[in-house]
Protein backbone atom coordinates (compact mmCIF):
# COMPACT_ATOMS: atom_id res chain seq x y z
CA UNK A 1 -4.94 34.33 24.11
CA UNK A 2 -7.61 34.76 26.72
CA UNK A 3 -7.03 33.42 30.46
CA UNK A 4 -9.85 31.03 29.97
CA UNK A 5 -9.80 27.72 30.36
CA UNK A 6 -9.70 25.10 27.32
CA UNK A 7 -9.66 21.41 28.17
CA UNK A 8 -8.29 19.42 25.28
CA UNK A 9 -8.76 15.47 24.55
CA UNK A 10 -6.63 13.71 22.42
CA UNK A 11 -7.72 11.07 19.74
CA UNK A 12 -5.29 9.23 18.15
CA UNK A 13 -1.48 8.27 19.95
CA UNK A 14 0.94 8.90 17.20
CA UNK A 15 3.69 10.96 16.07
CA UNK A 16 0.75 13.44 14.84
CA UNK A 17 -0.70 13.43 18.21
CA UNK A 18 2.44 13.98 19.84
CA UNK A 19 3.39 17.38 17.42
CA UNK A 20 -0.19 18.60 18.90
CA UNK A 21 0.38 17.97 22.47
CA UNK A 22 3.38 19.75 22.27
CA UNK A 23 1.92 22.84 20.65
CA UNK A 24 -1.51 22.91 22.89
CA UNK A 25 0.53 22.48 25.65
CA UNK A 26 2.85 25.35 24.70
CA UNK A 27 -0.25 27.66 25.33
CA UNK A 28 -1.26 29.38 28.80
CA UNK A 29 -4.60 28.41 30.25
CA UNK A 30 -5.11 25.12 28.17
CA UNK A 31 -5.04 21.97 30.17
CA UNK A 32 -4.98 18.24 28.35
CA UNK A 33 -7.33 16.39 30.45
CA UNK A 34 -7.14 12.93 28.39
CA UNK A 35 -5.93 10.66 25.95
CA UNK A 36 -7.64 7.62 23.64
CA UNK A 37 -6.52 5.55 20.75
CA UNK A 38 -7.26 2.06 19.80
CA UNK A 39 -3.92 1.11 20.87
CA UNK A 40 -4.10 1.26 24.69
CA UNK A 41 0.07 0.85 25.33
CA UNK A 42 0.82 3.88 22.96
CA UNK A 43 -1.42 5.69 24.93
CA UNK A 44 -0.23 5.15 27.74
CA UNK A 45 3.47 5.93 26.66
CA UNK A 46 2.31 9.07 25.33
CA UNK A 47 0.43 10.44 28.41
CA UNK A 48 3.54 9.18 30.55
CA UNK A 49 5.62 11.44 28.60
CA UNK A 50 3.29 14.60 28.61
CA UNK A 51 2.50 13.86 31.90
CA UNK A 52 -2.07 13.94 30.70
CA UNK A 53 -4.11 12.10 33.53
CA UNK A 54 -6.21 10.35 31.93
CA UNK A 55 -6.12 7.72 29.60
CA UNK A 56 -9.83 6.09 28.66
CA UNK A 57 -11.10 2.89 26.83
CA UNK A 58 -13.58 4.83 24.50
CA UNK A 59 -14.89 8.11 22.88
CA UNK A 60 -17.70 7.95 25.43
CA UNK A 61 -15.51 7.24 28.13
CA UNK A 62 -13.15 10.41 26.73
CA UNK A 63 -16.09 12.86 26.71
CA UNK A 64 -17.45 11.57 30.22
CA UNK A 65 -14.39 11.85 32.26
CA UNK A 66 -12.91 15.18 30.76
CA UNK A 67 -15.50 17.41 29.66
CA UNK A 68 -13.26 18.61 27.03
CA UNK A 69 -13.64 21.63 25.26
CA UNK A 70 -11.92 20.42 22.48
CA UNK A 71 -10.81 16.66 20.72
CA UNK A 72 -8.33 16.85 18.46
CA UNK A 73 -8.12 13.82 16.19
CA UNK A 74 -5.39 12.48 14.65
CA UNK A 75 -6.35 9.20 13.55
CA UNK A 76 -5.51 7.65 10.42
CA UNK A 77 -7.12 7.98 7.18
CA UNK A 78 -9.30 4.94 6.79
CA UNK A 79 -10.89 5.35 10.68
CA UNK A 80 -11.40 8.89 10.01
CA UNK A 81 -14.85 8.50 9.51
CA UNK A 82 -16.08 6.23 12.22
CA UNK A 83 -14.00 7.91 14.79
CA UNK A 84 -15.48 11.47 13.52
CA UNK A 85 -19.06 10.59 13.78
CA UNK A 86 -18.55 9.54 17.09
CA UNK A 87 -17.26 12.43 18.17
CA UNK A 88 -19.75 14.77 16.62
CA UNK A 89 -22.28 12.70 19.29
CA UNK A 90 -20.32 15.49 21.66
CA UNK A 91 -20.69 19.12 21.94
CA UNK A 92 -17.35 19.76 22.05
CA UNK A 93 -14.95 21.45 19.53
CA UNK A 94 -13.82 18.63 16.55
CA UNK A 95 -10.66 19.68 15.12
CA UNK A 96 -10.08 17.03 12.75
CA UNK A 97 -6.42 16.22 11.59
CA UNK A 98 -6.49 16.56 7.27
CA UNK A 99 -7.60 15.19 5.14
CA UNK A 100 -11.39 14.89 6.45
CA UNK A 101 -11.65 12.13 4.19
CA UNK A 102 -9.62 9.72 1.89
CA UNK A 103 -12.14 10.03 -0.73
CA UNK A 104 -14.86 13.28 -1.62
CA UNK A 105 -17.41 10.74 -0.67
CA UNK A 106 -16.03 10.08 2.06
CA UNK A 107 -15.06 13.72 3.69
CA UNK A 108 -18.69 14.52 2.16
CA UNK A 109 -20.62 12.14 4.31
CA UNK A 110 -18.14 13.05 7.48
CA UNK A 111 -19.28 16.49 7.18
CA UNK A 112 -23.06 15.47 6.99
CA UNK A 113 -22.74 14.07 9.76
CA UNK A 114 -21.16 17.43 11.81
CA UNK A 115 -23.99 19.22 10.13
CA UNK A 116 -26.60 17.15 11.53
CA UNK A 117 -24.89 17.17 14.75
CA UNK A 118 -24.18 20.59 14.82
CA UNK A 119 -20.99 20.11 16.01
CA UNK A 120 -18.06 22.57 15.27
CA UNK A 121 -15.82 20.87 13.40
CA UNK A 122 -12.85 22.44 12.57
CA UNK A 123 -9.76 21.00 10.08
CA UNK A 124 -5.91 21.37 10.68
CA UNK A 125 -4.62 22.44 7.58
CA UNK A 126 -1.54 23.60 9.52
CA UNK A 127 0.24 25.49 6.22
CA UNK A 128 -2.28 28.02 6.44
CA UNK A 129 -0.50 28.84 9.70
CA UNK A 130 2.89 28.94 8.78
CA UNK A 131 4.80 32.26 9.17
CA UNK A 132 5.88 31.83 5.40
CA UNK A 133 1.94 31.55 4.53
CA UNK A 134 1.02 34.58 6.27
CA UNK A 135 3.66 36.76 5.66
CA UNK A 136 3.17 36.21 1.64
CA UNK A 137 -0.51 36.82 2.35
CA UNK A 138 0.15 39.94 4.67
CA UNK A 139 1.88 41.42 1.38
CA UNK A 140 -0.83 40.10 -1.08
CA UNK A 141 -3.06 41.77 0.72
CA UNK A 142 -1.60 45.40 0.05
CA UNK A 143 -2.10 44.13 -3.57
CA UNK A 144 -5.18 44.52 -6.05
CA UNK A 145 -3.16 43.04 -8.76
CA UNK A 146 -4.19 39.92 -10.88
CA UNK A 147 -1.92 37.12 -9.40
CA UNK A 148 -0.69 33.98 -11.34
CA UNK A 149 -0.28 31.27 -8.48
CA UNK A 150 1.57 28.41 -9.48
CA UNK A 151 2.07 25.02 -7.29
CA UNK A 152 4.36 21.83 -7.98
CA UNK A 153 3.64 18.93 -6.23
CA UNK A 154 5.75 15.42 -6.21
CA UNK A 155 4.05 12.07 -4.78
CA UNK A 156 5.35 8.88 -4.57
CA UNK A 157 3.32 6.27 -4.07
CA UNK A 158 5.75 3.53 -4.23
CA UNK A 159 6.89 5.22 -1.01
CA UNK A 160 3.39 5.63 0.50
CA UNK A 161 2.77 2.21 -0.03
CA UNK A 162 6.13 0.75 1.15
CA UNK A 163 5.59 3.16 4.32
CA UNK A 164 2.30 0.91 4.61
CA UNK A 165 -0.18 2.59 3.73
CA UNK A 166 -3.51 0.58 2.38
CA UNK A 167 -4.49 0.54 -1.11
CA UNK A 168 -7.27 2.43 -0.46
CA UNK A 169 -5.20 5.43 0.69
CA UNK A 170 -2.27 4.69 -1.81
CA UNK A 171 -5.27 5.24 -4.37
CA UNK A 172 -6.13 8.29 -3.12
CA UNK A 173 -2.96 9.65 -2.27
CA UNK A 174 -3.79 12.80 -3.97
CA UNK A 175 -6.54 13.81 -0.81
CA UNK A 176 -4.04 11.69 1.92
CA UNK A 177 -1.11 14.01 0.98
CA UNK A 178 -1.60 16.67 -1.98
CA UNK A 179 -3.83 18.28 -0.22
CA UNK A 180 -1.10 19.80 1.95
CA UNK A 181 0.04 21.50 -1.06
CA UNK A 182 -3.20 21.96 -3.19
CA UNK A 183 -5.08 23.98 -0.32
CA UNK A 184 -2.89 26.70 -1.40
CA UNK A 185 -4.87 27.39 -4.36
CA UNK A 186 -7.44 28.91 -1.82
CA UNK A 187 -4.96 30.21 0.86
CA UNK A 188 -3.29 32.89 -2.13
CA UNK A 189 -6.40 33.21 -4.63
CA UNK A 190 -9.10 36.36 -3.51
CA UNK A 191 -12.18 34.18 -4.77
CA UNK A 192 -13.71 31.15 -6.17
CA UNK A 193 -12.17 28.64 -8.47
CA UNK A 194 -14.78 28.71 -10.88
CA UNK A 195 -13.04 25.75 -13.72
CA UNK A 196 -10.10 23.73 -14.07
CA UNK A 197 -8.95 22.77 -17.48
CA UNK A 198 -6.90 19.45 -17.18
CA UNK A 199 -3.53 19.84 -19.98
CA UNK A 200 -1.78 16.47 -19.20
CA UNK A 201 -4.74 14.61 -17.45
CA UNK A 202 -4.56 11.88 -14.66
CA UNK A 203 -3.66 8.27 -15.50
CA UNK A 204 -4.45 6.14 -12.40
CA UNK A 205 -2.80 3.28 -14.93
CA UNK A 206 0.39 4.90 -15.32
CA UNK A 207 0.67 8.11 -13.01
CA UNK A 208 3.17 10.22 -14.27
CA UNK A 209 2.70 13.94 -15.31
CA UNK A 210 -0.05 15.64 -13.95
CA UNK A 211 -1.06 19.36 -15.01
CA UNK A 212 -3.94 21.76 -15.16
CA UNK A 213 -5.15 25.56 -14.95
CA UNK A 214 -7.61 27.12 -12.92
CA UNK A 215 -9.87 30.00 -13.41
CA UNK A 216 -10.97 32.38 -10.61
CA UNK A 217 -14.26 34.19 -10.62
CA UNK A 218 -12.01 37.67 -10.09
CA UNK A 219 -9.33 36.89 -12.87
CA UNK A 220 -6.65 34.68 -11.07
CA UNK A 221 -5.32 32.25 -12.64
CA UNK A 222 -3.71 28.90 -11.10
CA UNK A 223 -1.23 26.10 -12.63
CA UNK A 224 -0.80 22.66 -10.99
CA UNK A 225 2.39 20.68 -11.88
CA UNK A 226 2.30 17.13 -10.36
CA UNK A 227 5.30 14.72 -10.78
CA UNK A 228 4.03 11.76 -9.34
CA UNK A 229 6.53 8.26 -9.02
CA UNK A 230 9.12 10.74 -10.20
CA UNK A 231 11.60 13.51 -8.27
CA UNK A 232 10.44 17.04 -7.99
CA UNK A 233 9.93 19.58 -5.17
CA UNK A 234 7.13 21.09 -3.93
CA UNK A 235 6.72 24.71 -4.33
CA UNK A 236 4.39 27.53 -4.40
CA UNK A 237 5.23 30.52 -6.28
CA UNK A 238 2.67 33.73 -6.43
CA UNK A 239 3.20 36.40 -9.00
CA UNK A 240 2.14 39.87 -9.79
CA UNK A 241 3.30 42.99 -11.95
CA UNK A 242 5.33 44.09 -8.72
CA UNK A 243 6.67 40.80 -7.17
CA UNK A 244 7.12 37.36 -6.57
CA UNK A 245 6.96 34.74 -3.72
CA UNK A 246 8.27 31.78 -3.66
CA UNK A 247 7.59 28.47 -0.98
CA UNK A 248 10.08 26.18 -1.37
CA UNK A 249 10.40 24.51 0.84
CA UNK A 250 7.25 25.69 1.95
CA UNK A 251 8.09 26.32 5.31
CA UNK A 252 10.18 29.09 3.92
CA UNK A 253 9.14 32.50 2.04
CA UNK A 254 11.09 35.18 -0.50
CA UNK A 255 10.35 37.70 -2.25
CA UNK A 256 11.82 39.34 -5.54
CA UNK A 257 10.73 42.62 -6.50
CA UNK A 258 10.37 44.31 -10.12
CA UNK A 259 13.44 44.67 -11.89
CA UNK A 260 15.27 42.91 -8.90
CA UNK A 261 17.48 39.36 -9.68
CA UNK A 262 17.48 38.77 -6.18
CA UNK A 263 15.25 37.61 -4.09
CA UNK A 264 15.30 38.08 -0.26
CA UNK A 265 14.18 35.56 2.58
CA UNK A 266 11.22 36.21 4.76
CA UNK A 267 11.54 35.78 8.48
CA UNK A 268 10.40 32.64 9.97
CA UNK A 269 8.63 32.66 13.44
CA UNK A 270 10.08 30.85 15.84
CA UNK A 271 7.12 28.88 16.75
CA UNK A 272 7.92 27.17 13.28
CA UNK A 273 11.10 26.39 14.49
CA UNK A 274 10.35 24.83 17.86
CA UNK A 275 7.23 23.31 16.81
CA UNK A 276 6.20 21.73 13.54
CA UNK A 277 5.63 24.22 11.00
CA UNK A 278 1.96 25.63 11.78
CA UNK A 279 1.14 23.83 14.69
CA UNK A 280 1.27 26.59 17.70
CA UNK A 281 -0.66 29.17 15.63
CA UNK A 282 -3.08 26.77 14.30
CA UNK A 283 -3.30 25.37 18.49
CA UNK A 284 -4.53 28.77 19.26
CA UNK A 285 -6.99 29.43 16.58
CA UNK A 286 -8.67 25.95 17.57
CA UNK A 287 -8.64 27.01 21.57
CA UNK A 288 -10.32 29.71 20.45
CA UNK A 289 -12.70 28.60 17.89
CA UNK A 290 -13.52 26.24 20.80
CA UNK A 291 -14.57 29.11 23.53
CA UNK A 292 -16.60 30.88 21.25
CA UNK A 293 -13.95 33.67 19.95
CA UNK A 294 -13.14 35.06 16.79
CA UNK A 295 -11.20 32.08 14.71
CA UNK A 296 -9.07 31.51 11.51
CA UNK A 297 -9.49 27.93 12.17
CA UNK A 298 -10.49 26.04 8.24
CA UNK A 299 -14.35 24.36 8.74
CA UNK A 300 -14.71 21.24 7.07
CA UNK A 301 -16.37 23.42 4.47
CA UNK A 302 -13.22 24.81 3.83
CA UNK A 303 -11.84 21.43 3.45
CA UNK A 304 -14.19 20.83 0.94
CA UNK A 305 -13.83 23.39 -1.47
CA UNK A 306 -9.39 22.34 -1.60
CA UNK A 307 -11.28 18.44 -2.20
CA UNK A 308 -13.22 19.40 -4.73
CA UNK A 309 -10.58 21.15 -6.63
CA UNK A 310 -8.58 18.27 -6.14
CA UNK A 311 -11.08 15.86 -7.75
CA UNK A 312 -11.35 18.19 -10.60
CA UNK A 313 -7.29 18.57 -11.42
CA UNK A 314 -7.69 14.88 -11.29
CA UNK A 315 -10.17 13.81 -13.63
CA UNK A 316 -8.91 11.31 -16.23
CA UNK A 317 -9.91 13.00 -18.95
CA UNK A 318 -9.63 16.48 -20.77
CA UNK A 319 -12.59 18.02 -20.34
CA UNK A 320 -12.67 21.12 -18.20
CA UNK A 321 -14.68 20.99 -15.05
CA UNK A 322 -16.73 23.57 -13.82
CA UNK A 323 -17.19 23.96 -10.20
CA UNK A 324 -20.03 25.47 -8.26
């Protein structure tokens, strides 16, 4: 990291917020200079405990006082949009907490908005930070083979929805929470999904079994296996001729060579131990996306592409859909 400066605000007071703070604050030369969230008290709490200065009324109020160089925002799924625009009124860094959006329409008219604003508006999908991820990638990448990625998914939304979560999100629970797992159609693949073919389609009636392929423009192929209101795990597995990974959980990685029956475990960085999973690396990327420096950090268009494919796995019929 560079000795600059990076002034962060925080948006939002909740257990999300607090997993942040503790990985911002983790990093020389960053400074969190203030805290809002509709909920004054919790606030309050959480700058007492992180010892941040400042705790203000509004966005305005947030921007004015700090001068952040960054607002992380961590806001639930339904305010997501309101609280976004606001923010996009500033020139700082946005780094918005996932999914930008409960609905496409929604995460599509949240990233007009940055456009028009031209504000830089990051996304934190924190997996693509993970030591697991990025070791599996580090080895993909000494690979031109075709690779078969395959990803199982489980949602509940008896659970979601007893955890209180509205309707509206409980709806949508596949942008709310498969995205987490989805986005890793992009993270492994080398190019464009370019169709997904639904096999056991959607049924918002009856949600049950949930399954589809994907095509990539350089000869990937993908398979999503969704158990939803049932058990499963989620995993990721990624195959070639020579080897295959395996997430599961995802915070963990192995590998099983050719001709192997055993596979061997990956190292995990201890960042993902002390910190949840992704959140110091993905900290560091956003300091720096927000002074100007070279960045892994996702961009809403990022986001975008993972929603899309999304939408198209869950059409509710079987007709393939071809993406752009």
């Amino acid at each position: 990291m560079s000795d600059h400066e990076c002034n962060v605000a925080i948006i939002g007071a909740g257990n999300m917020a607090r997993e942040h703070i503790r990985a911002f604050q983790d990093i020389p030369g960053v400074n969190i200079t203030g805290i809002h969230s509709r909920t004054q008290s919790r606030a309050k709490a959480l700058a007492d405990e992180f010892h941040i200065d400042g705790v203000y009324d509004s966005i305005p109020e947030l921007y004015k006082k700090t001068h952040a160089d960054l607002a992380v925002v961590t806001v639930f799924e339904l305010a997501m949009k309101s609280v976004s625009v606001a923010c996009f009124e500033y020139p700082w860094t946005t780094l918005l907490e996932k999914p930008a959006g409960y609905t496409v329409k929604d995460a599509e008219e949240i990233r007009t908005s940055a456009h028009k604003n031209q504000n830089n508006a990051i996304i934190a999908l924190n997996r693509r930070f993970m030591s697991s991820t990025r070791s599996v990638q580090d080895a993909l990448a000494r690979q031109s083979d075709m690779r078969f990625i395959k990803i199982q998914d489980q949602e509940d939304q008896s659970r979601a929805r007893d955890a209180g979560q509205p309707s509206a999100v409980v709806d949508n629970w596949m942008y709310a929470n498969s995205i987490h797992i989805i986005d890793y159609f992009q993270i492994f693949g080398r190019s464009n999904v370019t169709c997904v073919k639904p096999i056991v389609p959607w049924n918002p009636i009856q949600p049950g079994v949930v399954i589809a392929s994907l095509e990539y423009e350089n000869g990937d192929i993908g398979l999503y296996e969704g158990i939803w209101n049932g058990p499963s795990p989620w995993g990721v597995c990624v195959s070639t001729p020579k080897n295959r990974w395996e997430l599961r959980p995802l915070e963990k990685a192995s590998v099983q060579e050719r001709n192997l029956r055993v596979a061997e475990m990956l190292p995990v960085h201890p960042w993902d131990e002390t910190y949840k999973p992704g959140f110091r690396l993905q900290a560091e990327h956003a300091v720096l996306q927000a002074l100007g420096k070279p960045s892994e950090s996702p961009t809403l268009d990022d986001a975008m592409i993972t929603m899309k494919i999304i939408e198209a796995i869950f059409t509710t019929g079987k007709k393939e859909i071809v993406l752009s």
